[in-house]
C-alpha atoms as a PDB file:
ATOM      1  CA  UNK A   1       0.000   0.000   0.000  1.00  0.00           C
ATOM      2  CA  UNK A   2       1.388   3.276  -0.837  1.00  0.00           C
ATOM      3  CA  UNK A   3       2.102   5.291   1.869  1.00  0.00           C
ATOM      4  CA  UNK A   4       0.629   9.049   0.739  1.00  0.00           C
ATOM      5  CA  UNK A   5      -2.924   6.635   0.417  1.00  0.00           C
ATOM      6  CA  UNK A   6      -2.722   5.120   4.059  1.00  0.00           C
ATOM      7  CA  UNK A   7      -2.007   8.326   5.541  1.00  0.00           C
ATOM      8  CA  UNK A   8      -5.096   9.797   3.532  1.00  0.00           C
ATOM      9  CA  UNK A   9      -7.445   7.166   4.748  1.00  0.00           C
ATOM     10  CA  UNK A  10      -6.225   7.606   8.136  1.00  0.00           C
ATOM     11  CA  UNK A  11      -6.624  11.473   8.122  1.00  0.00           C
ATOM     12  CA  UNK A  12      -9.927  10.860   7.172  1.00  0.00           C
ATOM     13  CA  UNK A  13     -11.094   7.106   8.769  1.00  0.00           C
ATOM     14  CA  UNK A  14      -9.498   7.647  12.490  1.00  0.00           C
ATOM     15  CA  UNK A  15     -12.437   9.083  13.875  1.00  0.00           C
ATOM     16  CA  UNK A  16     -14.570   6.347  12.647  1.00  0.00           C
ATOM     17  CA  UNK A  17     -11.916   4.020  14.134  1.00  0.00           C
ATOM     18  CA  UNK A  18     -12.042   5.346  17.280  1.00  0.00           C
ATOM     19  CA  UNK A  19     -15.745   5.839  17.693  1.00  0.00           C
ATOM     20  CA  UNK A  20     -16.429   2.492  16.668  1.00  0.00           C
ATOM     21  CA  UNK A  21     -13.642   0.161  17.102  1.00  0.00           C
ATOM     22  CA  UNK A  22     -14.352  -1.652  20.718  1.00  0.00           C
ATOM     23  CA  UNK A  23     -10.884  -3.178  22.285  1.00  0.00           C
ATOM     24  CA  UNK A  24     -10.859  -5.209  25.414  1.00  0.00           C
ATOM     25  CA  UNK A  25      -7.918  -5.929  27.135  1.00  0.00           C
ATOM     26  CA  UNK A  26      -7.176  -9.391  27.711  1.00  0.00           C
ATOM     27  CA  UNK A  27      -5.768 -10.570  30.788  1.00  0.00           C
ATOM     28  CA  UNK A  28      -3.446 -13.101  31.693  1.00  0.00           C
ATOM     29  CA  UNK A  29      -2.063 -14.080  35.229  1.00  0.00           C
ATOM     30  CA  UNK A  30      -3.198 -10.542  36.229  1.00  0.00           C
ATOM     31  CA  UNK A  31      -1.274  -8.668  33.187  1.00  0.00           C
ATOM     32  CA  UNK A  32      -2.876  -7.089  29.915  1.00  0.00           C
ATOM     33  CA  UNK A  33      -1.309  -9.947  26.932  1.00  0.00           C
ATOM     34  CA  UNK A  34      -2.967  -7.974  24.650  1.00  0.00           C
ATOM     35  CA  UNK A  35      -6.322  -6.231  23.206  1.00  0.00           C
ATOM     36  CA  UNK A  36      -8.946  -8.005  22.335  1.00  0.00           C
ATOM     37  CA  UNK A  37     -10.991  -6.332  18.843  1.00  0.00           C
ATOM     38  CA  UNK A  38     -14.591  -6.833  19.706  1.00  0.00           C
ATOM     39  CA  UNK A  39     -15.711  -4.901  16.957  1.00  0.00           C
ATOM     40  CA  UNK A  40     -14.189  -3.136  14.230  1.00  0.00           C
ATOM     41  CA  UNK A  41     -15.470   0.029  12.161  1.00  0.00           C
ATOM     42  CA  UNK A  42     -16.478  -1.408   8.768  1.00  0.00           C
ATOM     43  CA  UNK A  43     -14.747   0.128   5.349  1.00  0.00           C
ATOM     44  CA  UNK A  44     -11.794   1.177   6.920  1.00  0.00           C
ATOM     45  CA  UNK A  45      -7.909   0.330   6.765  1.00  0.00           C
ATOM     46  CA  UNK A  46      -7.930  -1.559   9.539  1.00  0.00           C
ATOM     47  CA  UNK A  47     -10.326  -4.370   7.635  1.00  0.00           C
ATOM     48  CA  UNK A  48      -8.183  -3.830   4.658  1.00  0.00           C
ATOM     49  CA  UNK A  49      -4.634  -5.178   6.863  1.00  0.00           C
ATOM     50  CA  UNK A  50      -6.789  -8.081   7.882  1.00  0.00           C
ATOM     51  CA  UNK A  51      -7.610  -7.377  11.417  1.00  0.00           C
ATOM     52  CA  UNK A  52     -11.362  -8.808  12.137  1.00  0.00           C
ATOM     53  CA  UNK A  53     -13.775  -8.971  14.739  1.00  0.00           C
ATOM     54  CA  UNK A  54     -13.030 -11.322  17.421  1.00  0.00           C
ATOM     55  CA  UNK A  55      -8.729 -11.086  16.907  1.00  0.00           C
ATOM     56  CA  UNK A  56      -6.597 -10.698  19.761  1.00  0.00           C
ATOM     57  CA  UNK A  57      -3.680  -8.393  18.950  1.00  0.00           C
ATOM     58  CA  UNK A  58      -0.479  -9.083  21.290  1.00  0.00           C
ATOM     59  CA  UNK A  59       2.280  -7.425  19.046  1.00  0.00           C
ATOM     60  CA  UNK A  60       3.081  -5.160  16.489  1.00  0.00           C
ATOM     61  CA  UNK A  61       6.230  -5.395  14.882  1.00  0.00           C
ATOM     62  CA  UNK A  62       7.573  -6.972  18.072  1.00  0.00           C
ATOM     63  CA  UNK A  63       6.050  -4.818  20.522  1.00  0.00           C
ATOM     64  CA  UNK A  64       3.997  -5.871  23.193  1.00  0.00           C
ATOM     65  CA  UNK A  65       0.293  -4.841  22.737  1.00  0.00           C
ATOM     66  CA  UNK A  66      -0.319  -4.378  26.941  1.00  0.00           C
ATOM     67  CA  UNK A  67      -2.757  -1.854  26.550  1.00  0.00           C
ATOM     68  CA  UNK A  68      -4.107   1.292  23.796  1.00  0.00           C
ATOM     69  CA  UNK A  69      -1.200   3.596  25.589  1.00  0.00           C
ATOM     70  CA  UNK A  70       1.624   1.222  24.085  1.00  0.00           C
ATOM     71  CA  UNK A  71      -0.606   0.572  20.713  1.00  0.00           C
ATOM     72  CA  UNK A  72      -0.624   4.444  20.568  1.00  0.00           C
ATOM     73  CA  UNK A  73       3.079   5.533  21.738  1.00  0.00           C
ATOM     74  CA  UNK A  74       3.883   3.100  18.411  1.00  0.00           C
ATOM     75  CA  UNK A  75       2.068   5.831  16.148  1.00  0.00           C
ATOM     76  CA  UNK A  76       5.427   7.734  15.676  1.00  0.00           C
ATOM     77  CA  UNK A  77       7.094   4.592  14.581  1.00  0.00           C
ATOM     78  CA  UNK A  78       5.051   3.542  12.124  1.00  0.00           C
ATOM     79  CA  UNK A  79       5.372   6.719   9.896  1.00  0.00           C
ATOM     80  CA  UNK A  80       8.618   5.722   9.141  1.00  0.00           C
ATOM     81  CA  UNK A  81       8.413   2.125   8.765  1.00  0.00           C
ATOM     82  CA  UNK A  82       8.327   0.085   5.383  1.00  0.00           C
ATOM     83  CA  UNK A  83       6.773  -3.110   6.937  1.00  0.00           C
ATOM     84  CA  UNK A  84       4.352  -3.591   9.981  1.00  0.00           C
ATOM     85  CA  UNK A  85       3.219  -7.018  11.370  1.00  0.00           C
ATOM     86  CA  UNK A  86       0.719  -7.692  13.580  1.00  0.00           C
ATOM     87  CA  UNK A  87       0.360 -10.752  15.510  1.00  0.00           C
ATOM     88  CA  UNK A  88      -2.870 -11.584  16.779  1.00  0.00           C
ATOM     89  CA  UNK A  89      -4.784 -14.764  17.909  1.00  0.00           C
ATOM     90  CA  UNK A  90      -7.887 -15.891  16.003  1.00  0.00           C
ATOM     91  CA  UNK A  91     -10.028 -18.292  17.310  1.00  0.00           C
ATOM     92  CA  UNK A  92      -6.632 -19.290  19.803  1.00  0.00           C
ATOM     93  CA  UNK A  93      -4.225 -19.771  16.527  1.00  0.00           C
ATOM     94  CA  UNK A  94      -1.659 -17.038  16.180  1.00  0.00           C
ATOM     95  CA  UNK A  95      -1.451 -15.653  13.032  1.00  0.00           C
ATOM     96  CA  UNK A  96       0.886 -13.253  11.524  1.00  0.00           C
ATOM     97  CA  UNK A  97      -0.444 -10.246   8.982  1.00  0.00           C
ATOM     98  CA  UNK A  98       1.785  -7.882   7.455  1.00  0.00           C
ATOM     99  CA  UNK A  99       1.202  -4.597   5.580  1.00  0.00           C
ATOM    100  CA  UNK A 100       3.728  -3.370   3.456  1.00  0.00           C
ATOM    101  CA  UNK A 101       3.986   0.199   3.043  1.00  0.00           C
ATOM    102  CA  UNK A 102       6.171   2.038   0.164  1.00  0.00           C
END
């Protein structure tokens, strides 16, 4: 995906994101493992990386997913980046998916 186009649909999709986009954190042994995407705003990027309904993120581009403030402090990083990979477990399997950006 080019980058100029994912920074356009951001610009213009992050408030549907946020406003509709439910994340739960998911606990294990008392600590947040990750985020939990109960539902996801429809049409947007986020669909389009192949994130769904039901995933449980626990990394991006091998950062911990504890919580939104570390999902959010990675926002700086990713402007710069050429490659980002989530890890997330659907239906208990981890799975990788990977955006390239250029």
């Amino acid at each position: 995906m080019d980058r100029r186009e994912v920074e356009r649909r951001l610009a213009l999709e992050v408030p549907r994101i946020l406003a509709e986009t439910v994340a739960v954190p998911v606990t294990e042994d008392g600590r947040v493992v990750g985020l939990a995407l109960t539902r996801l705003a429809d049409g947007t990027v986020l669909g389009e990386t192949g994130l769904r309904a039901g995933d449980v993120l626990t990394k991006i581009n091998d950062t911990q997913v504890d919580g939104l403030p570390a999902l959010l402090g990675l926002w700086p990083r990713f402007q710069t980046e050429s490659q980002i990979r989530a890890e997330v477990l659907r239906n208990g399997q981890p799975v990788t998916l990977t955006l390239n950006i250029r």
